[in-house]
PDB file of N, CA and C in Angstrom:
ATOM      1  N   UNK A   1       0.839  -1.172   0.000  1.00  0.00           N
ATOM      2  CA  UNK A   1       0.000   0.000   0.000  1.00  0.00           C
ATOM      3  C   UNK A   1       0.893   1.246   0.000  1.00  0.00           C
ATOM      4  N   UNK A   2       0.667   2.291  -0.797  1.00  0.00           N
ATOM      5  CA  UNK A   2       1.358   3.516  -0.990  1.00  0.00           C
ATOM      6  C   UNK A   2       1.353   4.283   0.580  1.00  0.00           C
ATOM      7  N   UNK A   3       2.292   5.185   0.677  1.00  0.00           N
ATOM      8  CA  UNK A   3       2.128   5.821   1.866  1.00  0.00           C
ATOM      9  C   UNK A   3       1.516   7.396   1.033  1.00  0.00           C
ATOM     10  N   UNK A   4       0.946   8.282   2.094  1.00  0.00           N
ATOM     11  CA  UNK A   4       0.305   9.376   1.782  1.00  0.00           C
ATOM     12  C   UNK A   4       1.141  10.843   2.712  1.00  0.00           C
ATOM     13  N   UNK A   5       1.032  11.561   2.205  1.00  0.00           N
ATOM     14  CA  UNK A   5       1.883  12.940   3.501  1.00  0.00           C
ATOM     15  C   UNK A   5       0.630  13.942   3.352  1.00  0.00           C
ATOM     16  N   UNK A   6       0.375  13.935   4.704  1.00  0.00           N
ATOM     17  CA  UNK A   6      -0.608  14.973   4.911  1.00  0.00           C
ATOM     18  C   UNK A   6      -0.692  15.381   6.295  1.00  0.00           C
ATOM     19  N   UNK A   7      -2.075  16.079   6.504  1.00  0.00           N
ATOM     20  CA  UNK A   7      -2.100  16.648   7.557  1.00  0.00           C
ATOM     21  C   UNK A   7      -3.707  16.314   9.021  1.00  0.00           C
ATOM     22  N   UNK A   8      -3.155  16.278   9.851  1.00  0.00           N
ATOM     23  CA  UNK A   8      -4.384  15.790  10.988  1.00  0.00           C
ATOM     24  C   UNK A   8      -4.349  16.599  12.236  1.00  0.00           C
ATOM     25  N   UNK A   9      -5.514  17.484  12.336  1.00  0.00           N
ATOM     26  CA  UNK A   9      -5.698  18.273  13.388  1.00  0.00           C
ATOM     27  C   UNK A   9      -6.896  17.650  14.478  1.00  0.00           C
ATOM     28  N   UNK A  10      -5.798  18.230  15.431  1.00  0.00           N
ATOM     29  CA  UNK A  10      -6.722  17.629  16.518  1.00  0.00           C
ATOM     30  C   UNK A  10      -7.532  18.762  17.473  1.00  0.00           C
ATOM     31  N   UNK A  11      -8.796  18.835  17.395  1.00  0.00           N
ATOM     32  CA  UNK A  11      -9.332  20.066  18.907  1.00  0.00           C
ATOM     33  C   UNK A  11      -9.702  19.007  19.851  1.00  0.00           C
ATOM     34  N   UNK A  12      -9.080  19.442  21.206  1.00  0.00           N
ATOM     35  CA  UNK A  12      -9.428  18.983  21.972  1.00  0.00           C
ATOM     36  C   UNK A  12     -10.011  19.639  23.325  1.00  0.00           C
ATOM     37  N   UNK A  13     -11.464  19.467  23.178  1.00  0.00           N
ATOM     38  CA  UNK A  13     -12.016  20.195  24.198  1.00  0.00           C
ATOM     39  C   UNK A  13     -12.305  20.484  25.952  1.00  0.00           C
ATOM     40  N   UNK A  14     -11.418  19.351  26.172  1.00  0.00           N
ATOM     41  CA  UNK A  14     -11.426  18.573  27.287  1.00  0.00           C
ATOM     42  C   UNK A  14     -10.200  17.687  27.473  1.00  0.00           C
ATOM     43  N   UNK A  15      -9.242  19.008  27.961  1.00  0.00           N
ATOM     44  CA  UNK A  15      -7.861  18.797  28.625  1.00  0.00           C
ATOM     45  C   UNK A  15      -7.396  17.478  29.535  1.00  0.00           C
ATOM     46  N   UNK A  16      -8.653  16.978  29.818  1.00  0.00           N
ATOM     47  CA  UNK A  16      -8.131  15.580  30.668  1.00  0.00           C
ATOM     48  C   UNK A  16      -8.349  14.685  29.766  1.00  0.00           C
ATOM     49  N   UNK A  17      -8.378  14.679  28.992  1.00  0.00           N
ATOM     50  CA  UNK A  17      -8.104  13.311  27.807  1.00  0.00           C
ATOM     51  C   UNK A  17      -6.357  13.837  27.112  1.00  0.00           C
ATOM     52  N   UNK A  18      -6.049  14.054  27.584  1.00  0.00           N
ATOM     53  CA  UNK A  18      -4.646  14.596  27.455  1.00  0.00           C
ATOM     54  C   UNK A  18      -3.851  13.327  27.312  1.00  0.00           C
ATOM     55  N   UNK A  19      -3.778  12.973  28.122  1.00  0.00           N
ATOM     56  CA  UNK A  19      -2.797  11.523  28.548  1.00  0.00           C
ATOM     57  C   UNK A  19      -3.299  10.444  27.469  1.00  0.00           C
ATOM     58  N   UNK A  20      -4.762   9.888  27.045  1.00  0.00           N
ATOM     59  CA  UNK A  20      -5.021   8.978  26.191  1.00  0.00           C
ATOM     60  C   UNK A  20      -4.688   9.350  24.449  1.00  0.00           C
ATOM     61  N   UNK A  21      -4.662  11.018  24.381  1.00  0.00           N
ATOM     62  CA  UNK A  21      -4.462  11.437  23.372  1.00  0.00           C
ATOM     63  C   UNK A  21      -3.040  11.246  23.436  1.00  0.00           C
ATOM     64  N   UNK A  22      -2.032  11.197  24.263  1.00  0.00           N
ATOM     65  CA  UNK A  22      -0.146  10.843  23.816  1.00  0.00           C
ATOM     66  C   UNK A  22      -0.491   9.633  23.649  1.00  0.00           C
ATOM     67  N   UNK A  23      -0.924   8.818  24.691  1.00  0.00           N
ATOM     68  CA  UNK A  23      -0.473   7.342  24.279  1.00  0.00           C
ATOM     69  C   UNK A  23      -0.748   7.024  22.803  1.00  0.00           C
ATOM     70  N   UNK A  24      -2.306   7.033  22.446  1.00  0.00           N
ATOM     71  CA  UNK A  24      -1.879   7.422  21.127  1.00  0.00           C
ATOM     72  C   UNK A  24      -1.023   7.675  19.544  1.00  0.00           C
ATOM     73  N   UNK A  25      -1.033   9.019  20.087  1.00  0.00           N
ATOM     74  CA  UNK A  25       0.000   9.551  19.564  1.00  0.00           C
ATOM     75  C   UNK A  25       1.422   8.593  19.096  1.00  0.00           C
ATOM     76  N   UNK A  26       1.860   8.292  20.605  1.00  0.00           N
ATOM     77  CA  UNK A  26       3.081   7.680  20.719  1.00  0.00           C
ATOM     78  C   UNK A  26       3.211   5.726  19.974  1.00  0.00           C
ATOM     79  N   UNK A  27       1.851   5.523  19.701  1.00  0.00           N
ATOM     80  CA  UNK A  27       1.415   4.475  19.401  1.00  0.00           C
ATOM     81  C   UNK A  27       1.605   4.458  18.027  1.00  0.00           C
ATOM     82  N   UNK A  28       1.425   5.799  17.361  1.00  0.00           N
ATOM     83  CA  UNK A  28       1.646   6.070  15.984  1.00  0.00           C
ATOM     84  C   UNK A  28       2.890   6.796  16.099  1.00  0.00           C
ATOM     85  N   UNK A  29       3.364   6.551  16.277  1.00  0.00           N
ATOM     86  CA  UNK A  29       4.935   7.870  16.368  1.00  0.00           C
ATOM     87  C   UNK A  29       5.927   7.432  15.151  1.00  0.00           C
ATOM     88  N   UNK A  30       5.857   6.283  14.276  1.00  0.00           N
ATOM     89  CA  UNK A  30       6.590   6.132  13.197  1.00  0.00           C
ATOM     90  C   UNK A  30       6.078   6.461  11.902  1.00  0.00           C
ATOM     91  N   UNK A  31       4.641   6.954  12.258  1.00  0.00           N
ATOM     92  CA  UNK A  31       3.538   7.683  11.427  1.00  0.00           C
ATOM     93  C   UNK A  31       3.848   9.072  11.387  1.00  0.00           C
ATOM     94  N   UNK A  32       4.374   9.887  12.223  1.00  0.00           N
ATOM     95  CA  UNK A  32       4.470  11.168  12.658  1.00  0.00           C
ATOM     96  C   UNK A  32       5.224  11.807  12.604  1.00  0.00           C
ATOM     97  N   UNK A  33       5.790  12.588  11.663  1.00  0.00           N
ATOM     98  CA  UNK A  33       6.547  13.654  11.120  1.00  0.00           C
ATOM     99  C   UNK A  33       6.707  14.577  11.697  1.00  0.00           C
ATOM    100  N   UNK A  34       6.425  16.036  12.320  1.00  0.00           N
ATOM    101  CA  UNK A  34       6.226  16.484  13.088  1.00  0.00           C
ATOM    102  C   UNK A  34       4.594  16.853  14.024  1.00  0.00           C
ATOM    103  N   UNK A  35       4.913  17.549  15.237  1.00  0.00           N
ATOM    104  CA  UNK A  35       3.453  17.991  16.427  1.00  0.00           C
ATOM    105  C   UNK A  35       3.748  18.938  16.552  1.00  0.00           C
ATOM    106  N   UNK A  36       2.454  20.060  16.642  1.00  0.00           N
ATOM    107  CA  UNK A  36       2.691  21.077  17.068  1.00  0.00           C
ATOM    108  C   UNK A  36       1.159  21.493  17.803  1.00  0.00           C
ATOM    109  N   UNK A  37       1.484  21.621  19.239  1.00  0.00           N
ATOM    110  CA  UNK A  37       0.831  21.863  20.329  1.00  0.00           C
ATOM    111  C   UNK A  37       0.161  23.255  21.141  1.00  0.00           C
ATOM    112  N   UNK A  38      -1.010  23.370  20.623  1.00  0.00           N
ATOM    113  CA  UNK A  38      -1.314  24.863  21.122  1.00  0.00           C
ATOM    114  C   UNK A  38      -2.500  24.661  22.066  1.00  0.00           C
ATOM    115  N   UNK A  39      -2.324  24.954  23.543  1.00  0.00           N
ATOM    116  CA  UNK A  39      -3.135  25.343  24.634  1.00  0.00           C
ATOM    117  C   UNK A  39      -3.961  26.239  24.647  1.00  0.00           C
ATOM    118  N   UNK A  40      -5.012  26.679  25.463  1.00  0.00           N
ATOM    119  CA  UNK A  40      -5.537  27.487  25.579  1.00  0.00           C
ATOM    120  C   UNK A  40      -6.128  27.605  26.615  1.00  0.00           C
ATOM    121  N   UNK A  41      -5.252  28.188  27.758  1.00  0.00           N
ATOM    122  CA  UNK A  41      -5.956  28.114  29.194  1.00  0.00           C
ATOM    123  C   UNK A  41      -7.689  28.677  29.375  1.00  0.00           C
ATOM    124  N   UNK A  42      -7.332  29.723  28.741  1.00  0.00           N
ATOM    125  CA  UNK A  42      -8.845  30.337  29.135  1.00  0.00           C
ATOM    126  C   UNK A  42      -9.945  29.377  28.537  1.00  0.00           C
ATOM    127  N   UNK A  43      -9.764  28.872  27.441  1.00  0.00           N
ATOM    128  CA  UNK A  43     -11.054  28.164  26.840  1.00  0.00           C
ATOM    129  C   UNK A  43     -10.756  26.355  27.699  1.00  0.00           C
ATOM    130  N   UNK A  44      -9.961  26.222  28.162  1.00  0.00           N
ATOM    131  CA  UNK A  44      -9.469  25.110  28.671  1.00  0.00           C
ATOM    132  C   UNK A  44      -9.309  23.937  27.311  1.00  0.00           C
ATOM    133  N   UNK A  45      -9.106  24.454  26.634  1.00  0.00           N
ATOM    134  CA  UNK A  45      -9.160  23.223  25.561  1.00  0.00           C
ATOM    135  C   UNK A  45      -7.777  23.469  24.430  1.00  0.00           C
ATOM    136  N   UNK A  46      -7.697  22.500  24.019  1.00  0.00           N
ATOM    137  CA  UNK A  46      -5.938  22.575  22.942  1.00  0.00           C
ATOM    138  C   UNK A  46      -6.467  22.523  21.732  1.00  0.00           C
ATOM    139  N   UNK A  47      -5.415  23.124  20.506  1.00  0.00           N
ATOM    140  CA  UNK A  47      -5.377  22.178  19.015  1.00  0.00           C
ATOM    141  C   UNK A  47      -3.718  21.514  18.925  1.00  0.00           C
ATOM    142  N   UNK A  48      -3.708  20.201  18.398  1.00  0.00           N
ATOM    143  CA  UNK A  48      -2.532  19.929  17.879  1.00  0.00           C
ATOM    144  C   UNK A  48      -2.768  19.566  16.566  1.00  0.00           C
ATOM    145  N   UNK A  49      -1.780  19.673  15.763  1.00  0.00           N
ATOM    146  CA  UNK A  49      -1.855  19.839  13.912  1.00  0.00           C
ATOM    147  C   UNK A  49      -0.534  18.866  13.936  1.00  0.00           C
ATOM    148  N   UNK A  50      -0.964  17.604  13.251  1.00  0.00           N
ATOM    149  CA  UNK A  50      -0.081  16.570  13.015  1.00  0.00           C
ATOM    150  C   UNK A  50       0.581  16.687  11.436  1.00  0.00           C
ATOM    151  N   UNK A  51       1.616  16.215  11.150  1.00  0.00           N
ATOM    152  CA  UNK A  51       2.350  15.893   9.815  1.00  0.00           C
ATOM    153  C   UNK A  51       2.481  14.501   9.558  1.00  0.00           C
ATOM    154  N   UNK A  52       1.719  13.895   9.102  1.00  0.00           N
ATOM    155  CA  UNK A  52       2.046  12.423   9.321  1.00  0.00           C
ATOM    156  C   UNK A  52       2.369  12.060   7.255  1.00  0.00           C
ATOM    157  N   UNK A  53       2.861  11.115   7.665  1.00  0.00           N
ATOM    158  CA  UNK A  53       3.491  10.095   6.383  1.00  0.00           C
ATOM    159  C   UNK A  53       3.464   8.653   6.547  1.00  0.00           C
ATOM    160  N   UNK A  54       2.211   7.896   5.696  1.00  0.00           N
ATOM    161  CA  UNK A  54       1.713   6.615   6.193  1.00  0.00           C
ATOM    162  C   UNK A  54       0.598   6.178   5.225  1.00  0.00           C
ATOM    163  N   UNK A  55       0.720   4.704   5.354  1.00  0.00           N
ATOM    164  CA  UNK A  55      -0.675   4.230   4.183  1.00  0.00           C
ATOM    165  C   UNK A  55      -2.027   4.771   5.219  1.00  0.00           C
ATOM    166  N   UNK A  56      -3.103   5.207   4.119  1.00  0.00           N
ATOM    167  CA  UNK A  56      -4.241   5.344   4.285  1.00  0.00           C
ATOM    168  C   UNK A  56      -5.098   4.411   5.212  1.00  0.00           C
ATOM    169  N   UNK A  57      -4.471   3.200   6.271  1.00  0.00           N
ATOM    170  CA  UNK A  57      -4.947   2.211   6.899  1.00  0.00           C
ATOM    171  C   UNK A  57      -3.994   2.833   8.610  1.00  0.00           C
ATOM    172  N   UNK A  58      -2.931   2.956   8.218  1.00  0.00           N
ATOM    173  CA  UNK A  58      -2.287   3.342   9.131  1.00  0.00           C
ATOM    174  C   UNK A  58      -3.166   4.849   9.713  1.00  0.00           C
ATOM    175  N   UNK A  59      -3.168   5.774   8.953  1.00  0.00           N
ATOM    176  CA  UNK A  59      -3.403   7.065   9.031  1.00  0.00           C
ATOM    177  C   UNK A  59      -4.703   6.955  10.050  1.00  0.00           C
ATOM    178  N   UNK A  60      -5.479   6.253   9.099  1.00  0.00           N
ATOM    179  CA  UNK A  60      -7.026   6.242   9.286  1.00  0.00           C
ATOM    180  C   UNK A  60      -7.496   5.069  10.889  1.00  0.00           C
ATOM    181  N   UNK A  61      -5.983   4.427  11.259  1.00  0.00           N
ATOM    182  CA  UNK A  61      -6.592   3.794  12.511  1.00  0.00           C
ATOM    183  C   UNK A  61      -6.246   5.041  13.815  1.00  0.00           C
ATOM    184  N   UNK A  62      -5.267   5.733  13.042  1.00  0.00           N
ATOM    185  CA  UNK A  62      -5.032   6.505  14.768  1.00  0.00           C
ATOM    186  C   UNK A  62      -5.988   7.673  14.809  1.00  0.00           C
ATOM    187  N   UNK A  63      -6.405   8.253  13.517  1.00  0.00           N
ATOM    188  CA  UNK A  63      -7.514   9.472  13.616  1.00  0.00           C
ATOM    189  C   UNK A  63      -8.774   8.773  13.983  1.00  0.00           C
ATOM    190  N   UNK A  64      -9.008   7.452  13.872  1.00  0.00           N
ATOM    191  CA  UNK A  64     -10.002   6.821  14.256  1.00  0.00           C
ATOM    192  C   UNK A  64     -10.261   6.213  16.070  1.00  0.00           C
ATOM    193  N   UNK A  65      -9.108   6.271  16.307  1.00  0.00           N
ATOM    194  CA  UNK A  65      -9.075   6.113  17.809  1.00  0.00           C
ATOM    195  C   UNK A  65      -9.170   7.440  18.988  1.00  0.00           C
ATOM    196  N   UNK A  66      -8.143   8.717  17.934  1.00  0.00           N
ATOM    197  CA  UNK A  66      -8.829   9.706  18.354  1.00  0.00           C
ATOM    198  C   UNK A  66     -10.183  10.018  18.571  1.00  0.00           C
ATOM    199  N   UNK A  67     -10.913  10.139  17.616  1.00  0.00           N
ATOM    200  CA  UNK A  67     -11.671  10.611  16.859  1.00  0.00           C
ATOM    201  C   UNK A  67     -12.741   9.900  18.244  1.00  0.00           C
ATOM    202  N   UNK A  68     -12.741   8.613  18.117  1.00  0.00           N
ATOM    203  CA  UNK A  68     -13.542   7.862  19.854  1.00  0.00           C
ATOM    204  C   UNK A  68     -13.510   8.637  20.989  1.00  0.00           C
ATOM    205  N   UNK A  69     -12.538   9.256  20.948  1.00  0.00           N
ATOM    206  CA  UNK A  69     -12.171   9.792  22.364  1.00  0.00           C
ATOM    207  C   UNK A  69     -13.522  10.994  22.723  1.00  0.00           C
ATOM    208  N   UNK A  70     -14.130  11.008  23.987  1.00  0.00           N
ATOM    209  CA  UNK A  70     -15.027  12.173  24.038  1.00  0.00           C
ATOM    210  C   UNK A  70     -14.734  13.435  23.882  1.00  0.00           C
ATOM    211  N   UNK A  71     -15.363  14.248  23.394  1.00  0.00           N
ATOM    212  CA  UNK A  71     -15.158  15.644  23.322  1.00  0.00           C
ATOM    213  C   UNK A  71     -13.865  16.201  22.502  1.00  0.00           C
ATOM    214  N   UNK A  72     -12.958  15.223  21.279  1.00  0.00           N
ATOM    215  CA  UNK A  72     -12.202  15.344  20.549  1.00  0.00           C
ATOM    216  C   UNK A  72     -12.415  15.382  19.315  1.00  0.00           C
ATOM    217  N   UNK A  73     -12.481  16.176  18.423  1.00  0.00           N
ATOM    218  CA  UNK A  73     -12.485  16.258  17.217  1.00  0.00           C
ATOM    219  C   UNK A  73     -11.135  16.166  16.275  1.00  0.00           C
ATOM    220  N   UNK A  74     -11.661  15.500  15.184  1.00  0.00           N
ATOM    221  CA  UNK A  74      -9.955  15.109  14.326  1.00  0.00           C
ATOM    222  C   UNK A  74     -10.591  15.227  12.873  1.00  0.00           C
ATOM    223  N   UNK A  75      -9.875  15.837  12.211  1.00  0.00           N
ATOM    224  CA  UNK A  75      -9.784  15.856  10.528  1.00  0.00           C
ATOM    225  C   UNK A  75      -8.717  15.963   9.743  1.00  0.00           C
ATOM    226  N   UNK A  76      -8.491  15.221   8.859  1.00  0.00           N
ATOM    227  CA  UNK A  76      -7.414  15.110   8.077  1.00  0.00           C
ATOM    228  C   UNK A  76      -7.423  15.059   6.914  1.00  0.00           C
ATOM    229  N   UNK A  77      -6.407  15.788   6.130  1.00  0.00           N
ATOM    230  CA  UNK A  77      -5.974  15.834   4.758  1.00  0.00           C
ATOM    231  C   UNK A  77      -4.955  15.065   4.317  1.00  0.00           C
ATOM    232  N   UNK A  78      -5.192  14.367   3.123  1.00  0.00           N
ATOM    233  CA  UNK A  78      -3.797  13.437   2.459  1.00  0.00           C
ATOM    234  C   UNK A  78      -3.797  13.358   1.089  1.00  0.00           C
ATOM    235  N   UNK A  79      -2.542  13.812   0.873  1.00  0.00           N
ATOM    236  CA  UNK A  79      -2.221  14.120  -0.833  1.00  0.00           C
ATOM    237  C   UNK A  79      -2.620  12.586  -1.162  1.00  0.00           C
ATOM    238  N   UNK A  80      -2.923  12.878  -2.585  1.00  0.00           N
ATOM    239  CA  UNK A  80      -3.149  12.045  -3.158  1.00  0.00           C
ATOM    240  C   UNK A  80      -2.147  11.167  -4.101  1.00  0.00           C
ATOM    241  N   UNK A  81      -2.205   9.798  -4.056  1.00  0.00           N
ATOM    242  CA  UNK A  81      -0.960   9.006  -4.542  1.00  0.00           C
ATOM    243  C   UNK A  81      -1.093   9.439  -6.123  1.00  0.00           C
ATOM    244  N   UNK A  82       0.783   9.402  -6.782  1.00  0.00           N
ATOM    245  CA  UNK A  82       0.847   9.932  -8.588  1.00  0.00           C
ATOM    246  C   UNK A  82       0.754   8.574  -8.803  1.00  0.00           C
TER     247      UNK A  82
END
């Protein structure tokens, strides 16, 4: 299966799912190109914007495990294979 490079943002509205969102993460971490992590005390809630590089099975199980998590939203973009 081709790999894809794109992009997966995460809002997360509810700062204590913090910890299930790394494991995660770290679960896919050979998927993951760079993270970039933005807080927001006052609204209590984060975005992180992923770079990932991975087949469309790979991609689609960790935005899908996110995506379970309560009060987390995930969407992603992936170039399309030449």
């Amino acid at each position: 299966m081709e790999k894809r490079l794109g992009v997966v943002g995460i809002v997360i509205e509810d700062r204590s799912v913090a910890p299930q969102i790394n494991k995660i993460l770290s679960d896919y971490a050979e998927t993951i190109i760079g993270r970039m992590g933005l807080p927001n005390q006052a609204e209590k809630a984060a975005i992180i914007s992923l770079i990932v590089n991975g087949t469309t099975d790979e991609i689609g199980a960790m935005t899908g495990k996110l995506g379970s998590l309560k009060q987390v939203t995930v969407k992603s973009a992936l170039a399309k294979s030449n």
